[in-house]
C-alpha atoms as a PDB file:
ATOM      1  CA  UNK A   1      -1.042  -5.298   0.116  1.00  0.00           C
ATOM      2  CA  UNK A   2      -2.020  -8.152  -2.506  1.00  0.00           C
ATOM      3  CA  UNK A   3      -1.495 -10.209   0.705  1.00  0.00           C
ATOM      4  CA  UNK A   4      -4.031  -9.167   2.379  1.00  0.00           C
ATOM      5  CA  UNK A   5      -6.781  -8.444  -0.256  1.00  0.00           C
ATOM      6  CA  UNK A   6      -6.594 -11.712  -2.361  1.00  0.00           C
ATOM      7  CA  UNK A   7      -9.136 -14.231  -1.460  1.00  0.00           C
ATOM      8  CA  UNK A   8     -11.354 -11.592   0.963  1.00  0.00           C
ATOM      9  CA  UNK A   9     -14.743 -10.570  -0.028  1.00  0.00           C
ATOM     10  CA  UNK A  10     -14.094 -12.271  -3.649  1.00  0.00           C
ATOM     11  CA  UNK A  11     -11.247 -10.724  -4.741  1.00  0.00           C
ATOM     12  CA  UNK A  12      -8.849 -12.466  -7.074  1.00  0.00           C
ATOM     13  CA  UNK A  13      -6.162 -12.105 -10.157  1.00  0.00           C
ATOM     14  CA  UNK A  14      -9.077 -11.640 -11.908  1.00  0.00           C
ATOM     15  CA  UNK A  15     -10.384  -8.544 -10.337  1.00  0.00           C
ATOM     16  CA  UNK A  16      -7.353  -7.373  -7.876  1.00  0.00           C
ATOM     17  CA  UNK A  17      -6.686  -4.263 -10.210  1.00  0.00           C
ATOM     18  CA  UNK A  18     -10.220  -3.114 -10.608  1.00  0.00           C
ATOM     19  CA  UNK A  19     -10.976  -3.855  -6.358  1.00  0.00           C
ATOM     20  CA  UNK A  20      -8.131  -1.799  -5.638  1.00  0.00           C
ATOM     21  CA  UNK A  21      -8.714   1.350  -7.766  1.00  0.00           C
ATOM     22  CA  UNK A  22     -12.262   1.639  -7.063  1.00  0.00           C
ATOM     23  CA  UNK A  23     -10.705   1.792  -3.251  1.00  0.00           C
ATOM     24  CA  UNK A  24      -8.968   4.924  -4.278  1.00  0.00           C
ATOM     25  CA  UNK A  25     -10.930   7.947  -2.588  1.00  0.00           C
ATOM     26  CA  UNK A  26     -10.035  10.810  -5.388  1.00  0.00           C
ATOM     27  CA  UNK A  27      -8.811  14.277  -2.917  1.00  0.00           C
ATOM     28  CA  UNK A  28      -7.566  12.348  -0.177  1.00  0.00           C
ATOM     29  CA  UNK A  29      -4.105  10.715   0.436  1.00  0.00           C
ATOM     30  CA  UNK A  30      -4.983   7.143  -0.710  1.00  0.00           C
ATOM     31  CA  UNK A  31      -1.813   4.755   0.512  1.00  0.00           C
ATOM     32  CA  UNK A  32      -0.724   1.597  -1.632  1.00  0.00           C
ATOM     33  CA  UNK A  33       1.640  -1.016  -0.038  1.00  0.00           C
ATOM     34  CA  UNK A  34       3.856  -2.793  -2.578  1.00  0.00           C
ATOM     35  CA  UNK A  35       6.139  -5.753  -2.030  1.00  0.00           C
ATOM     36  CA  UNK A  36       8.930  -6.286  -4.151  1.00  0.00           C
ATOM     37  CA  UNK A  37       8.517 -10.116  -4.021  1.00  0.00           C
ATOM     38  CA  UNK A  38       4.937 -10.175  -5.151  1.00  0.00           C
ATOM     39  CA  UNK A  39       4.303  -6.532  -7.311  1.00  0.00           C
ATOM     40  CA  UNK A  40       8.289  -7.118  -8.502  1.00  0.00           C
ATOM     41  CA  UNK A  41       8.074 -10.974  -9.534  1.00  0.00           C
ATOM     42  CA  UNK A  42       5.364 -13.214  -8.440  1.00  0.00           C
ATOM     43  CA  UNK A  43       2.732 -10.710  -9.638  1.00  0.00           C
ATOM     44  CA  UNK A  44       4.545  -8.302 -11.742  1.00  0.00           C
ATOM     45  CA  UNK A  45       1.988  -8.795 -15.060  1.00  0.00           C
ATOM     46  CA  UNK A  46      -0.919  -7.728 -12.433  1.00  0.00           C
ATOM     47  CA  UNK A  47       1.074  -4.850 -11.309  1.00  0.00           C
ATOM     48  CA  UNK A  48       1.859  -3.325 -14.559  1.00  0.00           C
ATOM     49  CA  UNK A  49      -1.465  -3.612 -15.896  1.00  0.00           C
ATOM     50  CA  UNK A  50      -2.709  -1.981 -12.318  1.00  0.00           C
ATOM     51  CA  UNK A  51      -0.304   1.057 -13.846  1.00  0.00           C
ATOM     52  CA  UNK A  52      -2.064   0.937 -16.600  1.00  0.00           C
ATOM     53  CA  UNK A  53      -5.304   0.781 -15.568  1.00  0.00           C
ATOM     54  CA  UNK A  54      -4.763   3.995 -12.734  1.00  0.00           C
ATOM     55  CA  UNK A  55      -3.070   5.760 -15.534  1.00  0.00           C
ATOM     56  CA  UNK A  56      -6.222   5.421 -17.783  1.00  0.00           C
ATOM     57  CA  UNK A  57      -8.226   6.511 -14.776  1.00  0.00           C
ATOM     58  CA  UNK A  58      -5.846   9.479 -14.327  1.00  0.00           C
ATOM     59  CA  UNK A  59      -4.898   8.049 -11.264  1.00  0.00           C
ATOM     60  CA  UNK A  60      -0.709   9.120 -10.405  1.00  0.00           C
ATOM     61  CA  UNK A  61       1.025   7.093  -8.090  1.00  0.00           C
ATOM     62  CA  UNK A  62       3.893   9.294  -6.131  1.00  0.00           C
ATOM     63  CA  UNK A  63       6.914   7.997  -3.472  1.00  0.00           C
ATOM     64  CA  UNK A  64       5.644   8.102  -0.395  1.00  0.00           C
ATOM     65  CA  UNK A  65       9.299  10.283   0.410  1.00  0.00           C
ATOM     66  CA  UNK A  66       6.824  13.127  -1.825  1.00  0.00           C
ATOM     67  CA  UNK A  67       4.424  14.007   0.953  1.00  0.00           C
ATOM     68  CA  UNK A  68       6.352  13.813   3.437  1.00  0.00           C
ATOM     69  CA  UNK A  69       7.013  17.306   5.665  1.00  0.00           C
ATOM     70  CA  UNK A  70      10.651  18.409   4.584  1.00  0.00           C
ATOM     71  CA  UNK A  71      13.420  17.443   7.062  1.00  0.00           C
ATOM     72  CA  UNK A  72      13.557  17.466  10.227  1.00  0.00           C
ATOM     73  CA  UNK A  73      10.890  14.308  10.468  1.00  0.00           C
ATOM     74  CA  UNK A  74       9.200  14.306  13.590  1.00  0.00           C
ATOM     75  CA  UNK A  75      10.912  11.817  16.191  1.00  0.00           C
ATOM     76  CA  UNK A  76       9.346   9.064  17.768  1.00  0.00           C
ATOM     77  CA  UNK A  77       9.802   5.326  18.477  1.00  0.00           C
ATOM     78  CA  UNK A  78       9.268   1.984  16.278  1.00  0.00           C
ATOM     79  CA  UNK A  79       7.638  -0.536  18.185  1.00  0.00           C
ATOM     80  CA  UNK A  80       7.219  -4.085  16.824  1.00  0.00           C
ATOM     81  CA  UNK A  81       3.361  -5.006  17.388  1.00  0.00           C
ATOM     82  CA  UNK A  82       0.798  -7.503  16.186  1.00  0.00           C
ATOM     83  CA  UNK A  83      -2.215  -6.322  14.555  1.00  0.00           C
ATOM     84  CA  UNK A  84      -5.881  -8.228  13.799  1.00  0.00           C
ATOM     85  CA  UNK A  85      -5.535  -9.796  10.346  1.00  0.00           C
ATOM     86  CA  UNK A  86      -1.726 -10.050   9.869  1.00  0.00           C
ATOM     87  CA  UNK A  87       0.589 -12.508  10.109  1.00  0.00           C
ATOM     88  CA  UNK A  88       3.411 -11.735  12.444  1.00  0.00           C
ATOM     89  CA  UNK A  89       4.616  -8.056  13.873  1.00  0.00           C
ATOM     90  CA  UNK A  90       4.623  -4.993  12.105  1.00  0.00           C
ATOM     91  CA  UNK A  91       6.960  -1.939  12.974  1.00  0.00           C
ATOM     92  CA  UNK A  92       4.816   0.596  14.368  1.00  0.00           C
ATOM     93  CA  UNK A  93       5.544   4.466  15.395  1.00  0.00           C
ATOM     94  CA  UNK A  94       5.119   4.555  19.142  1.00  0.00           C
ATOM     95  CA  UNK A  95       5.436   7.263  21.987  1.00  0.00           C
ATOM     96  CA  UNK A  96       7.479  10.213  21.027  1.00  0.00           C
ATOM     97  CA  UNK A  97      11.142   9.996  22.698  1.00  0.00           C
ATOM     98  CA  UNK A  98      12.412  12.927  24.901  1.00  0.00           C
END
């Protein structure tokens, strides 16, 4: 997420778009978090010309809801947890319930 990128290793407005596309691994599911506060309105110019950008690259963004197995999901539990380098808890999948 632009989060947790900006400001590490020398990454800013500047060069977000270009950091995070040469991230992209090309054959392998490559995830991209989005936040509709920050891609949708704080950072919206940046996140159109990252569209831009991937599309010139022939880079295709899909919904995540596209790879998923069809229905049933697997089942398991959400468990809030706090992880190295974010701020607060995260919703994570947990032990499988019975």
């Amino acid at each position: 997420t632009y989060d947790e990128v900006i400001g590490q290793n020398g990454v800013n407005d500047a060069n977000y778009n270009d950091y995070l596309l040469d991230q992209v691994k090309p054959g392998q599911l490559n995830v991209y978090t989005i936040h509709a506060e920050v891609e949708g309105i704080v950072r919206r110019e940046l996140f159109e010309q990252l569209l831009c950008k991937a599309r010139a690259r022939g880079i295709r963004f899909k919904p995540l809801g596209e790879l998923l197995p069809p229905p049933p999901l697997p089942r398991g539990a959400l468990v809030a947890e706090r992880l190295a380098g974010r701020e607060g808890w995260l919703a994570t999948q947990g032990a499988e319930r019975r």
